[in-house]
C-alpha atoms as a PDB file:
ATOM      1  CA  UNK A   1     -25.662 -56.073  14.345  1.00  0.00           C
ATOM      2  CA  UNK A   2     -25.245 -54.252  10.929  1.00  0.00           C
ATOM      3  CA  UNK A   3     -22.851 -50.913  11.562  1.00  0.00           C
ATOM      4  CA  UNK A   4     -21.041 -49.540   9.008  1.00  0.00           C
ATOM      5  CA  UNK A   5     -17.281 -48.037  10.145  1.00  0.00           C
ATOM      6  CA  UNK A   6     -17.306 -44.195  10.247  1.00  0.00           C
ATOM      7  CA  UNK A   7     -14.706 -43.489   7.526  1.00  0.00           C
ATOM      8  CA  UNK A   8     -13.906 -39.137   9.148  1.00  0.00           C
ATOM      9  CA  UNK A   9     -11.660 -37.662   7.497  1.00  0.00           C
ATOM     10  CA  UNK A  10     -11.802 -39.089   4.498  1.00  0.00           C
ATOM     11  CA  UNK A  11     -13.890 -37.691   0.960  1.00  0.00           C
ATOM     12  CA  UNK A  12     -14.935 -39.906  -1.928  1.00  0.00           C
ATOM     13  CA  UNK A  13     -12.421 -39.818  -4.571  1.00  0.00           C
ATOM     14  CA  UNK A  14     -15.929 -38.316  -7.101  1.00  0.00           C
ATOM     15  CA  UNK A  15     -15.243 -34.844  -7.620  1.00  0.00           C
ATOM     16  CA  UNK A  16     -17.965 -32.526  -6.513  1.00  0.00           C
ATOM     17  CA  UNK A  17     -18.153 -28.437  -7.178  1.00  0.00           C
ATOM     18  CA  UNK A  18     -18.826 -26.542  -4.395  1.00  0.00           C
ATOM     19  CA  UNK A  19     -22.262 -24.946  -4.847  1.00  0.00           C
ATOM     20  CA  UNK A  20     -23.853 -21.717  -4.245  1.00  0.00           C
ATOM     21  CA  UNK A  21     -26.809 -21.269  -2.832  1.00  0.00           C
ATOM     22  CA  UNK A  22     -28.899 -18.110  -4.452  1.00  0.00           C
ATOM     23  CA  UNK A  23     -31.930 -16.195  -3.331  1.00  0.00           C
ATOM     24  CA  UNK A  24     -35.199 -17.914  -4.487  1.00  0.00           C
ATOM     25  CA  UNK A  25     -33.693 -21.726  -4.579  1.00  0.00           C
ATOM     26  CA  UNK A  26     -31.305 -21.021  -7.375  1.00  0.00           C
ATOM     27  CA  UNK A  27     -28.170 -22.641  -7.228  1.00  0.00           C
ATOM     28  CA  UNK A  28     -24.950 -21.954  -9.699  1.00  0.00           C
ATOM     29  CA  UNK A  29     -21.203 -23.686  -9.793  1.00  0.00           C
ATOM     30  CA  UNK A  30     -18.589 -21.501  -7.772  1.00  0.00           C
ATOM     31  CA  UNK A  31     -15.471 -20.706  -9.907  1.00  0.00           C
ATOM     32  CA  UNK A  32     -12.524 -22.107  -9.854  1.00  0.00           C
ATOM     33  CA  UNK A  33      -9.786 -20.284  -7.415  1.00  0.00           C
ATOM     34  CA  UNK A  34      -7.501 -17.632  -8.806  1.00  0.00           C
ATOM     35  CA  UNK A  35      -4.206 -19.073  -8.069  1.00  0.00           C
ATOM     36  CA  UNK A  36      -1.711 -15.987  -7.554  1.00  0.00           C
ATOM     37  CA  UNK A  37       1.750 -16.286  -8.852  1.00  0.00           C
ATOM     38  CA  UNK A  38       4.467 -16.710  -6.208  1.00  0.00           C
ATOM     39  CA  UNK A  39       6.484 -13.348  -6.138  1.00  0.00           C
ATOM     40  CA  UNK A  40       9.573 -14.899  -8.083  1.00  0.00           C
ATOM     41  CA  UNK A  41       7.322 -15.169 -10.803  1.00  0.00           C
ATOM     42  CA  UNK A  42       5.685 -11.652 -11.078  1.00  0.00           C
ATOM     43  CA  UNK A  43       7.497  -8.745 -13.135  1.00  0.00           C
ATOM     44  CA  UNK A  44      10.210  -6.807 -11.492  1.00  0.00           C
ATOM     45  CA  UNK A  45       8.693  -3.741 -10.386  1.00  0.00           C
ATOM     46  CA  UNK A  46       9.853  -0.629 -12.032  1.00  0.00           C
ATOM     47  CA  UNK A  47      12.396   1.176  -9.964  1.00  0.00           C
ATOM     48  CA  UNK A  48      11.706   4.593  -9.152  1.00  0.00           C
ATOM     49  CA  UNK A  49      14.202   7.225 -10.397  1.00  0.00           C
ATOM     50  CA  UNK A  50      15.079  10.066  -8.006  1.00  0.00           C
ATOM     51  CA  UNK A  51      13.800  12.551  -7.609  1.00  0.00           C
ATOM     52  CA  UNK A  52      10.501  11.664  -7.639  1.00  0.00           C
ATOM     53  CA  UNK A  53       9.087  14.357  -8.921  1.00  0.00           C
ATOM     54  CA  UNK A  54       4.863  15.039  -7.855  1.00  0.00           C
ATOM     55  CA  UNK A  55       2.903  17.842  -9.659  1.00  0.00           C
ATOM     56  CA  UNK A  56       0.716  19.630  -7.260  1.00  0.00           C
ATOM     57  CA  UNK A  57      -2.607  19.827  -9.586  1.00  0.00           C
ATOM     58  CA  UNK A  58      -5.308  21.115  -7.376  1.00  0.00           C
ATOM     59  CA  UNK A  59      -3.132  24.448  -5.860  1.00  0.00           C
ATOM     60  CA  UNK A  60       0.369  25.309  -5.829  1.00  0.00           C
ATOM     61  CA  UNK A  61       2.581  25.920  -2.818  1.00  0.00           C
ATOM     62  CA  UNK A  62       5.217  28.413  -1.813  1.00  0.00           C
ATOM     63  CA  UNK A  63       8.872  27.423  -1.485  1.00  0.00           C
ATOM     64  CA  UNK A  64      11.120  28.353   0.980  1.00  0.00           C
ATOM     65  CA  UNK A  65      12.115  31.388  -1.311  1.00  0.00           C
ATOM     66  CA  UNK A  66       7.974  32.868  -1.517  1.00  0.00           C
ATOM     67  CA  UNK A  67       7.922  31.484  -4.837  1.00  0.00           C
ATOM     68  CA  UNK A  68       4.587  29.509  -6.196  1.00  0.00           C
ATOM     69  CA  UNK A  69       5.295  25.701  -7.078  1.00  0.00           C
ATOM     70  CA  UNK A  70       3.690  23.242  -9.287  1.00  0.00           C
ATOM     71  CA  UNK A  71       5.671  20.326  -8.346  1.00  0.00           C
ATOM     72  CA  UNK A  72       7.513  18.706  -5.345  1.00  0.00           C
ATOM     73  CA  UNK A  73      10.866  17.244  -5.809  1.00  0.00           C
ATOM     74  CA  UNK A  74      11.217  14.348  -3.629  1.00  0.00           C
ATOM     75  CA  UNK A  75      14.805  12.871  -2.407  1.00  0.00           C
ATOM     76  CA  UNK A  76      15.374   9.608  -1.755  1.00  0.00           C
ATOM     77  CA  UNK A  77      14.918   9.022   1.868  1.00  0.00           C
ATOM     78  CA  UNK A  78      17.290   7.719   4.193  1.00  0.00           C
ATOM     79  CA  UNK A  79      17.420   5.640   7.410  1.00  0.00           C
ATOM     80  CA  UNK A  80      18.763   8.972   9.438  1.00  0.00           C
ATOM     81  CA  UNK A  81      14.704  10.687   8.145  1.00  0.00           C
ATOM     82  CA  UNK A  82      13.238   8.334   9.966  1.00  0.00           C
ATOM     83  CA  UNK A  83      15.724   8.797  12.881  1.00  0.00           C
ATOM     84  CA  UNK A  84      15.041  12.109  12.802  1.00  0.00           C
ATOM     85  CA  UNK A  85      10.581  12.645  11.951  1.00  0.00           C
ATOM     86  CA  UNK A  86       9.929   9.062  12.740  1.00  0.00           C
ATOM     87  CA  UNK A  87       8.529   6.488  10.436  1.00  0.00           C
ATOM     88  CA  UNK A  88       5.440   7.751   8.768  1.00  0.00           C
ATOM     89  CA  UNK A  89       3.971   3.951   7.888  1.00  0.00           C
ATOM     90  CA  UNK A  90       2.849   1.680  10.471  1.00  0.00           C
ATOM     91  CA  UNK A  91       1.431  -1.686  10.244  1.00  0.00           C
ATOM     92  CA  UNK A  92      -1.501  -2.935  12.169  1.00  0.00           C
ATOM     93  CA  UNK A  93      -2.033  -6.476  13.948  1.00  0.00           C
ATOM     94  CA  UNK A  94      -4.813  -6.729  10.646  1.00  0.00           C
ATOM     95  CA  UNK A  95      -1.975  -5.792   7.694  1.00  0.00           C
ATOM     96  CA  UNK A  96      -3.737  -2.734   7.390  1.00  0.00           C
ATOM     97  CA  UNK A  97      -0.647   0.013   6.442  1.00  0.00           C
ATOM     98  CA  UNK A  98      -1.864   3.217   8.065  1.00  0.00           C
ATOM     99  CA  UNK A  99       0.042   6.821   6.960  1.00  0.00           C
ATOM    100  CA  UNK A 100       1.205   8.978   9.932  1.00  0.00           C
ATOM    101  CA  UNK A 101      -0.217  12.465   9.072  1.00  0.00           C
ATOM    102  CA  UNK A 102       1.801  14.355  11.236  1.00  0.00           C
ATOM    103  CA  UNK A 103       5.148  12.835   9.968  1.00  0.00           C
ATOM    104  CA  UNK A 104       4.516  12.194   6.753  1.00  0.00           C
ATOM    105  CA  UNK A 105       4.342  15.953   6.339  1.00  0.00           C
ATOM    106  CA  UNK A 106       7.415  16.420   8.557  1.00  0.00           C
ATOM    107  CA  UNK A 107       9.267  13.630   5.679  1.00  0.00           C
ATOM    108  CA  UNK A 108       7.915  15.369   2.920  1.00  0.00           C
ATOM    109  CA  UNK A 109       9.122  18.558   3.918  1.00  0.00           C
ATOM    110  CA  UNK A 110      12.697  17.020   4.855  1.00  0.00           C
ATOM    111  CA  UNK A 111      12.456  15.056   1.508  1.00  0.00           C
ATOM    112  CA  UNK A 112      11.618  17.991  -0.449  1.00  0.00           C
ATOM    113  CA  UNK A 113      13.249  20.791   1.475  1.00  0.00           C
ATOM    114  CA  UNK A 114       9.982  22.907   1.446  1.00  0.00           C
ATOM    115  CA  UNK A 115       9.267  24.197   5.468  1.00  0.00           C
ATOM    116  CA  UNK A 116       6.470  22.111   6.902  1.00  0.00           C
ATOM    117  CA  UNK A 117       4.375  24.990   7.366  1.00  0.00           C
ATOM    118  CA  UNK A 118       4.324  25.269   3.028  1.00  0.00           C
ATOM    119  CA  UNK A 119       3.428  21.581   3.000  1.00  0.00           C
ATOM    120  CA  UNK A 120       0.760  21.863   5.655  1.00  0.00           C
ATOM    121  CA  UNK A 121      -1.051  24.656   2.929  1.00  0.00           C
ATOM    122  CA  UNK A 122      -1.107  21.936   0.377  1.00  0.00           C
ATOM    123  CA  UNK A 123      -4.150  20.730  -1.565  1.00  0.00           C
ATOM    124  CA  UNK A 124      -5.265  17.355   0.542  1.00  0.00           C
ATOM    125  CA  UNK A 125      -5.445  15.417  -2.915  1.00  0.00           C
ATOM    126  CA  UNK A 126      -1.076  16.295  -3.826  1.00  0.00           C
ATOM    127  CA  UNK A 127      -0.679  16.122   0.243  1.00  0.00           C
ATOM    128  CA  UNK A 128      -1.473  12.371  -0.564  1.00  0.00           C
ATOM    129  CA  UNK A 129      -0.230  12.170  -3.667  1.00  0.00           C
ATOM    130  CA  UNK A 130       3.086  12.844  -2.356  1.00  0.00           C
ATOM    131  CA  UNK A 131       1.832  10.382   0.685  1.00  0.00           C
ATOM    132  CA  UNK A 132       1.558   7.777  -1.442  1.00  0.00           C
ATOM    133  CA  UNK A 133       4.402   7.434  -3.828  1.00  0.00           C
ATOM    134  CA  UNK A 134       6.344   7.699  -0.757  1.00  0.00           C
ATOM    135  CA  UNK A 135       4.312   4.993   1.021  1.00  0.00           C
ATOM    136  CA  UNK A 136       6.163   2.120   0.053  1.00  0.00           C
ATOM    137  CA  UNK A 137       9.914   3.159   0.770  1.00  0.00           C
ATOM    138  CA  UNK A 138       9.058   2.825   4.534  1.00  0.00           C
ATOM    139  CA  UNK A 139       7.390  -0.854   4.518  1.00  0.00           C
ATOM    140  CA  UNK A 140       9.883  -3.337   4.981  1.00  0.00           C
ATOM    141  CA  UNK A 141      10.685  -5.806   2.091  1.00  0.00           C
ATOM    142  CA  UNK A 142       9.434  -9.675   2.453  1.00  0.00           C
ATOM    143  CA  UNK A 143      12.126 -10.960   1.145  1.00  0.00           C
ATOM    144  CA  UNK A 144      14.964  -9.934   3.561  1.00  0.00           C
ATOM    145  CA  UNK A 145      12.832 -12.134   5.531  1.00  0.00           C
END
């Protein structure tokens, strides 16, 4: 009785590229994989200084005072906004970061101290610019982890 032992688990020490398989019978080496740097190793990210200010370049706005705008001065925001309007980024199960509509505008308003009903007459395009750069102060930071 010849058998040879099954040897699972275990790959020939011959290196082999991975292969991929084109239409028509083609076949070309896959690249190597993009190794990312760790995060200790990637430049500091440059701190925003406050205000923030975002220019409104598709229409401007009225303030509180009936007067046209160009730009929205944004405060830092605080843990007592989102006590107060809510926290405007959420999470999903996939990692997906979704925007609140309704209280983003509520935080840019408080963060800007223009009424909500002056940032609801905003251009869509500065509504989410101002979305946006605000987007990542309410993520929580990896590395308090």
């Amino acid at each position: 009785m010849n058998v040879n032992p099954k040897r699972e688990g275990f790959v020939e020490d011959t290196k082999q590229e991975a292969e991929i398989i084109e239409p028509r019978g083609k076949t070309r080496a896959m690249p190597p994989p993009e190794i990312e740097p760790s995060p200790a190793e990637q430049p500091q990210l440059m701190e925003d200084e406050w205000p923030i200010v975002v220019k409104l370049i598709y229409r401007p706005i009225r303030n509180n005072r009936g007067e046209d705008i160009k730009e929205v001065s944004l405060r830092e925001p605080r843990a007592g906004d989102i006590n107060r309007y809510g926290n405007p980024i959420r999470v999903n199960q996939d990692g997906d970061v979704l925007i609140d509509e309704r209280k983003m505008t509520y935080m840019i308003a408080a963060l800007s101290g223009v009424l909500p009903p002056f940032i609801e007459e905003m251009d869509t395009r500065d509504w989410n610019s101002c979305a946006y750069r605000l987007r990542r102060f309410f993520l929580p930071d990896p590395a308090a982890w």
